[in-house]
Protein backbone atom coordinates (compact mmCIF):
# COMPACT_ATOMS: atom_id res chain seq x y z
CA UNK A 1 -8.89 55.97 24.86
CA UNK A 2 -5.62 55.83 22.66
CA UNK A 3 -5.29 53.17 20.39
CA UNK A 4 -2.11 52.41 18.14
CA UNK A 5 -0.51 50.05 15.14
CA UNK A 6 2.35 49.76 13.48
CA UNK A 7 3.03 50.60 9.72
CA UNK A 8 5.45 51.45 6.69
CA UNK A 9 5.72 54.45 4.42
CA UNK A 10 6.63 55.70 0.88
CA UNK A 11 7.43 59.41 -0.05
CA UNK A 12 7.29 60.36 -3.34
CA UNK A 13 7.06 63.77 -5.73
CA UNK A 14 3.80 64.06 -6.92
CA UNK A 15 2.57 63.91 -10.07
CA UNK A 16 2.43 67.25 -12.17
CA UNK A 17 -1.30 66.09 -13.40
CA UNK A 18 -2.51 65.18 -9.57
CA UNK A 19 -5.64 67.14 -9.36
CA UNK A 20 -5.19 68.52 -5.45
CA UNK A 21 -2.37 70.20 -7.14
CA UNK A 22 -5.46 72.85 -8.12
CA UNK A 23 -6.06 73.62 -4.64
CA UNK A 24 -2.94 73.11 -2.46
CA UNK A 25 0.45 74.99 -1.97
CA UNK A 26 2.65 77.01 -0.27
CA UNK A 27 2.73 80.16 2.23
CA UNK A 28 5.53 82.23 2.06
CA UNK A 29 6.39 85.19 4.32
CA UNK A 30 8.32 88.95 4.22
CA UNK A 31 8.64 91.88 5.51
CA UNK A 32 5.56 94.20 5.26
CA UNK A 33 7.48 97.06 3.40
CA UNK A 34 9.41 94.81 1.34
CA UNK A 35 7.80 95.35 -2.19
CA UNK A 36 10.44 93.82 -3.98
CA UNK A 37 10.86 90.26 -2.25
CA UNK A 38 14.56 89.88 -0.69
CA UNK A 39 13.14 89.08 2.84
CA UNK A 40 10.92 86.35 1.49
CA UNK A 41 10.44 83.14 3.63
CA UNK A 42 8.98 79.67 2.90
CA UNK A 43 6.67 78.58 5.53
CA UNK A 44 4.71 75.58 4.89
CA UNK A 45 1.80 74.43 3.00
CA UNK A 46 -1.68 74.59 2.92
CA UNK A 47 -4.51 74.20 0.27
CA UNK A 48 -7.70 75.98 -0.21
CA UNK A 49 -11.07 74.67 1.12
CA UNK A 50 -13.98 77.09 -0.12
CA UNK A 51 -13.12 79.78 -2.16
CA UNK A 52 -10.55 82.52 -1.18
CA UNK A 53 -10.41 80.13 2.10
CA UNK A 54 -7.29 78.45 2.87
CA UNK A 55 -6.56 75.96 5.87
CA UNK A 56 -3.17 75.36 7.17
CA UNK A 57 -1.13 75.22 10.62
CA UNK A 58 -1.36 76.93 12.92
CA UNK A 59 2.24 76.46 14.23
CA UNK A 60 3.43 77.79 10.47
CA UNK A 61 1.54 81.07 11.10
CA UNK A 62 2.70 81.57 14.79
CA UNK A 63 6.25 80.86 14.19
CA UNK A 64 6.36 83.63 11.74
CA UNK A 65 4.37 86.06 14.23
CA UNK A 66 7.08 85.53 16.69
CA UNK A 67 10.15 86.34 14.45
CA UNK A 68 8.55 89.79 13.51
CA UNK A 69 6.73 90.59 16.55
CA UNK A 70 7.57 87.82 19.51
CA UNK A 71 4.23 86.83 19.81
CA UNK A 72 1.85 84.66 18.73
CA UNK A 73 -0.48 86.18 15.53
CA UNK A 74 -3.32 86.74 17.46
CA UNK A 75 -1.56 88.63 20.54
CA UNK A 76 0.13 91.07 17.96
CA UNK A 77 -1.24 94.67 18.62
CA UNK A 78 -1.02 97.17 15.89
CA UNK A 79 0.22 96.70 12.06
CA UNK A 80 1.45 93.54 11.04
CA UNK A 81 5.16 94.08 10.16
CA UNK A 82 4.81 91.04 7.51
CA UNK A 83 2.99 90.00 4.80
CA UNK A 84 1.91 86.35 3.39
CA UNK A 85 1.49 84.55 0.35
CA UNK A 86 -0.25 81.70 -0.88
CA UNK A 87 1.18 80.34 -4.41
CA UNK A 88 -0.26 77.48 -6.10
CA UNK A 89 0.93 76.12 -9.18
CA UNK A 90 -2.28 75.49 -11.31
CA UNK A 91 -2.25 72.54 -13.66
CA UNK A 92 -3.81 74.56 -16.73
CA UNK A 93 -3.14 78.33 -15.01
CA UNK A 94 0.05 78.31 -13.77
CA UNK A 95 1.27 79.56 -11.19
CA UNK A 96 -1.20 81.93 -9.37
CA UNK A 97 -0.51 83.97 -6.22
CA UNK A 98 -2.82 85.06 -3.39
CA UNK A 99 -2.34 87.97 -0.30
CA UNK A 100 -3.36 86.92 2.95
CA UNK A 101 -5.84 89.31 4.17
CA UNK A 102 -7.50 88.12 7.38
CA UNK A 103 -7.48 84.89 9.21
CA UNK A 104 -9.47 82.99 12.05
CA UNK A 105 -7.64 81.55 14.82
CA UNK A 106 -8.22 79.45 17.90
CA UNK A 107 -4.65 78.61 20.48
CA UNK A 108 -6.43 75.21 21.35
CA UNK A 109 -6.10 73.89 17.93
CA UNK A 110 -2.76 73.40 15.20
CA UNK A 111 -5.55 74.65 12.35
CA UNK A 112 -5.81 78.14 11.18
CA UNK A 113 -7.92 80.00 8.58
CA UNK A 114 -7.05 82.35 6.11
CA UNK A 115 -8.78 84.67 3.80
CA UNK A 116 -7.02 85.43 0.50
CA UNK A 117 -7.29 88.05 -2.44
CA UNK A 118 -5.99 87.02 -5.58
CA UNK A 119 -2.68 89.34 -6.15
CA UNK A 120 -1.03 87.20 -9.75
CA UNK A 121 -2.90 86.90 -12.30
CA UNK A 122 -4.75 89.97 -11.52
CA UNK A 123 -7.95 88.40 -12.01
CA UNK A 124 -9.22 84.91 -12.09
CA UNK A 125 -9.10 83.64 -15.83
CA UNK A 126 -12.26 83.39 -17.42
CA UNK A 127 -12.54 79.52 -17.52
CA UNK A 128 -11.28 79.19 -14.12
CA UNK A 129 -13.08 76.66 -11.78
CA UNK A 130 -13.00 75.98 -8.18
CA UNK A 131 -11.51 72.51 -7.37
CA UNK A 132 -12.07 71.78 -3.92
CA UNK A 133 -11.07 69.19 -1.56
CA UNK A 134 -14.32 67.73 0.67
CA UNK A 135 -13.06 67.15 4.86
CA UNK A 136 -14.71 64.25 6.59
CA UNK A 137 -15.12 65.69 10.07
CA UNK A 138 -15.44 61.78 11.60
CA UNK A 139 -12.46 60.06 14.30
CA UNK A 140 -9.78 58.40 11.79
CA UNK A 141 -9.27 55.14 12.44
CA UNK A 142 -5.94 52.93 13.75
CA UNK A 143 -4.79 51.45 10.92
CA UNK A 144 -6.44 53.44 8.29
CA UNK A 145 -4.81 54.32 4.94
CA UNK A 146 -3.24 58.28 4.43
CA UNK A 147 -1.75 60.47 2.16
CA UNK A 148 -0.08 63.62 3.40
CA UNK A 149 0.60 66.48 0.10
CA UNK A 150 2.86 69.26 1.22
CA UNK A 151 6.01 71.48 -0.85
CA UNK A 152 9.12 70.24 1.56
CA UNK A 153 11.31 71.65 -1.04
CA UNK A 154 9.86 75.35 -2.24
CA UNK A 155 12.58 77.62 -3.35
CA UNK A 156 12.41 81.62 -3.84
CA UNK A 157 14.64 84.13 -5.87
CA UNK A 158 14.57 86.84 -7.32
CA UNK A 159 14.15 87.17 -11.55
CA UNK A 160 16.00 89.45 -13.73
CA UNK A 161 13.64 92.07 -12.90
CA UNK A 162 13.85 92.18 -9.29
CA UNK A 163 10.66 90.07 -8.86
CA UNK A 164 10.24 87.77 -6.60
CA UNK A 165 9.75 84.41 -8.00
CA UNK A 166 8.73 80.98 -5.70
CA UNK A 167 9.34 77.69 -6.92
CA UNK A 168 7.14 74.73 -5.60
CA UNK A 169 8.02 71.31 -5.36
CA UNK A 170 5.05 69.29 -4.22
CA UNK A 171 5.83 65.71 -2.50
CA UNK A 172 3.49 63.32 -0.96
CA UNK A 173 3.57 60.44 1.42
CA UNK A 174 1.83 57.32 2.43
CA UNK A 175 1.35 55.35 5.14
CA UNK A 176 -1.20 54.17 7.77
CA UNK A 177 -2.34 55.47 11.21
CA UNK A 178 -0.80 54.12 13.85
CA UNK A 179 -2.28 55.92 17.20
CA UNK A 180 -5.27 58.28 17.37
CA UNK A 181 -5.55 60.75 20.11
CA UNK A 182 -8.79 61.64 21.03
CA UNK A 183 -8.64 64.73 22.91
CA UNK A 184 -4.57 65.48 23.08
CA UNK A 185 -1.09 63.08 22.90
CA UNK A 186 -0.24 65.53 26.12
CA UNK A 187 -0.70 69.25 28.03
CA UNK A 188 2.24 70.75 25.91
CA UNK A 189 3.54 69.70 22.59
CA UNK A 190 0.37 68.27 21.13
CA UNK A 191 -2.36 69.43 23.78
CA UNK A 192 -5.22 69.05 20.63
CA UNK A 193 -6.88 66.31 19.36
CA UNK A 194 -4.71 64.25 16.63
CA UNK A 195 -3.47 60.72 15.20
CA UNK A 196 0.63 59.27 14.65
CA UNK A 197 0.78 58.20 11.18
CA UNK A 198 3.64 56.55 9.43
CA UNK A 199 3.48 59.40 6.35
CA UNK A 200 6.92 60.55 6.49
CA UNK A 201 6.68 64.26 6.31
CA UNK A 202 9.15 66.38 5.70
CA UNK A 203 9.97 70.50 6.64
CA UNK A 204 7.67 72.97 4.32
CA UNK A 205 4.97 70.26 4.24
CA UNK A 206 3.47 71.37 7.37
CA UNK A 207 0.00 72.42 6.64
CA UNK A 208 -0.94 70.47 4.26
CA UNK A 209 -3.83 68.20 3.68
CA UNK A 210 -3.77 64.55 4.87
CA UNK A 211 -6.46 62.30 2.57
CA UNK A 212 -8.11 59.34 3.72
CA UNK A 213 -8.16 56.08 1.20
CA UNK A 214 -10.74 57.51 -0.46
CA UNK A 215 -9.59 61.08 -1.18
CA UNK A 216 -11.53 63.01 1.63
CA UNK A 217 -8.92 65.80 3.95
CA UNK A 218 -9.26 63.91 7.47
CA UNK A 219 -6.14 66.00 9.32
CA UNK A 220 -3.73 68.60 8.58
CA UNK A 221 0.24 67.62 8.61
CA UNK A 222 1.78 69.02 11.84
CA UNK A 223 5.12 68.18 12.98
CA UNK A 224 7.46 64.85 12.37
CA UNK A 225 10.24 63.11 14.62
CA UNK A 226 13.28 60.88 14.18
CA UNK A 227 12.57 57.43 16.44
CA UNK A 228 16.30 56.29 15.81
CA UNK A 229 16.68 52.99 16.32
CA UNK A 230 13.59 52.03 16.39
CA UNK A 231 12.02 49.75 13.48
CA UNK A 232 10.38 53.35 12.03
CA UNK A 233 12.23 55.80 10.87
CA UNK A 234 9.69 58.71 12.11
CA UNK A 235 6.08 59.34 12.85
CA UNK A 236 4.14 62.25 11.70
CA UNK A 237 1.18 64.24 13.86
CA UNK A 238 -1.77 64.97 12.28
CA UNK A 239 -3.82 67.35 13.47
CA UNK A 240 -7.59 66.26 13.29
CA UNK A 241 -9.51 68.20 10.89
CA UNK A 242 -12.82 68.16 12.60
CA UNK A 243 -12.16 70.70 15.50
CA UNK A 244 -11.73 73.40 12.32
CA UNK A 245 -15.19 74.15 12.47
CA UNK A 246 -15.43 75.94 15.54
CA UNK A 247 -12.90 78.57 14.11
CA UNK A 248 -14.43 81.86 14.57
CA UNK A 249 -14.18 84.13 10.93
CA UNK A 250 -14.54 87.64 11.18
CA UNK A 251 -14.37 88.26 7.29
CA UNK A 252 -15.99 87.32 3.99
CA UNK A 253 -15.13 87.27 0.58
CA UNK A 254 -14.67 88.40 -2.70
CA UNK A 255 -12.96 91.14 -1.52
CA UNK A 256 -11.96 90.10 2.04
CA UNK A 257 -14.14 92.58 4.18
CA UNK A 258 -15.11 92.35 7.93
CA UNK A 259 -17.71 90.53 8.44
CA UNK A 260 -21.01 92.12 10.39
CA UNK A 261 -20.87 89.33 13.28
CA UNK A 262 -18.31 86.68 13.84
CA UNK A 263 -19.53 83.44 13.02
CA UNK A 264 -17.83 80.05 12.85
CA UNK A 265 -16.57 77.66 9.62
CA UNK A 266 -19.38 75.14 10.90
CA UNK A 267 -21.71 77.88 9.18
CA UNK A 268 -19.54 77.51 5.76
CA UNK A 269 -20.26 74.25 5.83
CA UNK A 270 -23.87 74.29 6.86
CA UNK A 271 -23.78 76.30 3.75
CA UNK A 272 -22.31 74.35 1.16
CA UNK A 273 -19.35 76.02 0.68
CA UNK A 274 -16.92 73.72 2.45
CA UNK A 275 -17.77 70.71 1.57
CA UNK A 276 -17.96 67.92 4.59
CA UNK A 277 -18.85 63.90 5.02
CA UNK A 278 -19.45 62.00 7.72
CA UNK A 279 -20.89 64.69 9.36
CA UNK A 280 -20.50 63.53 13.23
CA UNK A 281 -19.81 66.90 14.98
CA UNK A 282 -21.58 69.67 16.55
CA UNK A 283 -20.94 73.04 17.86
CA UNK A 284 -22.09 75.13 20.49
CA UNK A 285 -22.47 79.31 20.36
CA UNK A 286 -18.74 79.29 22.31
CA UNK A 287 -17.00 77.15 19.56
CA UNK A 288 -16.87 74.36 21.23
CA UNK A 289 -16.63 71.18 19.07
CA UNK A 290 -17.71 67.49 20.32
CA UNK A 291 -17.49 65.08 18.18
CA UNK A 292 -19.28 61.89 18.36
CA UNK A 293 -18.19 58.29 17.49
CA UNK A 294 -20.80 56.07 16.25
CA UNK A 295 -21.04 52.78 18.04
């Protein structure tokens, strides 16, 4: 059953110390033959959740698919005509860039997985560590405190050299949930389980990681509306994180190669390396996810 509050927000840049700024960013899009950059396209954000793993929309992925190809990502059928990007800009590294090189997709959820290969620097520095976020994979709750980090503002151009160069701008916002939605808000916009929140997000910060009060990734930002007159200016959707694990991955990494079987991000985090609380789902051979709600 629905349930739903009312609540206030604040949006904000975020601080250029904020730890999540280690593992979040921002996806950016061109053609596949393209090696210089002109055709470049900011998409939306995302941040990393095991290593050379990234989680973001899967709207931000799709939309893309259909301007090259007029289909969704996983209906395209021979070579990709683009290529994506995921730039973060490290706190002590800089800015580092990573190729998209495989990805695991479901259509019933707004989540998406992709596997990266580091393309700038050209190798990890030596003191480099893995920050990662940890997901609780439990049912948020009405009136429970968020925090929504996304780059609404990510610029690209093109340097002196002829290299392409993005600039990110990361923002965050806070505010409460106000409605979960169990299974779906409805057949066709937002047919997947979610929660209304009054984080104002903004365009570009689709993607990105939504925190609970204390710090863990509960959903991932999906779309926003104007209410206009109404006592709110707009309500984000948030997809819920905890379907994610039934994604099916068909690659591994370091370097991105196919894996021998499919096998689903549940078994990443069986393993350790995506780290989970509140633990309250489970997952049959098909994918299937059912989550269950204490009490």
């Amino acid at each position: 059953m629905d349930q739903k509050a009312t609540s206030i927000s604040t949006y904000q840049q975020t601080r250029p110390d904020d730890s999540r700024l280690h593992y979040t960013g921002v996806l950016v899009a061109g053609d596949a033959w393209d090696t210089v950059g002109h055709s470049l396209l900011p998409l939306g954000s995302g941040f990393f959740v095991a290593p050379f793993l990234v989680l973001t929309a899967r709207h931000v992925i799709d939309e893309v698919s259909e301007q090259f190809h007029g289909c969704r990502i996983h209906e395209i059928v021979g070579d990709m005509k683009f290529g994506i990007d995921f730039s973060i800009q490290h706190p002590r590294h800089g800015q580092m860039k990573w190729a998209v090189m495989g990805y695991g997709y479901t259509p019933t959820i707004d989540v998406v997985a992709l596997w990266v290969e580091l393309r700038t620097p050209a190798e990890l520095p030596a003191d480099f560590v893995w920050e990662l976020p940890t997901l609780s994979l439990a049912q948020a709750r009405v009136d429970q405190a968020v925090n929504a980090l996304g780059y609404p503002h990510s610029t690209h151009r093109l340097d002196e050299q002829g290299h392409a160069k993005v600039g990110l701008n990361p923002h965050e916002s806070s505010g409460t949930i106000a409605a979960i939605h169990e299974r779906s808000r409805d057949r066709v916009m937002l047919p997947y389980p979610c929660f209304e929140a009054s984080a104002a997000t903004k365009g570009g910060m689709s993607g990105g990681p939504v925190f609970s009060g204390d710090g863990h990734v509960i959903g991932v930002v999906g779309s926003s509306f104007e209410l206009g007159e109404s006592d709110e200016s707009e309500v984000s959707y948030v997809s819920a994180v905890w379907p994610a694990v039934g994604i099916e991955l068909r690659h591994t990494a370091a370097p991105v190669t196919p894996a021998a079987v499919p096998y689903l991000l549940q078994a990443l985090v069986d393993a350790g390396a995506v780290r989970a609380v509140d633990r309250f789902t489970s997952v049959d051979a098909a994918g299937t996810v059912t989550l269950l709600i204490p009490g």
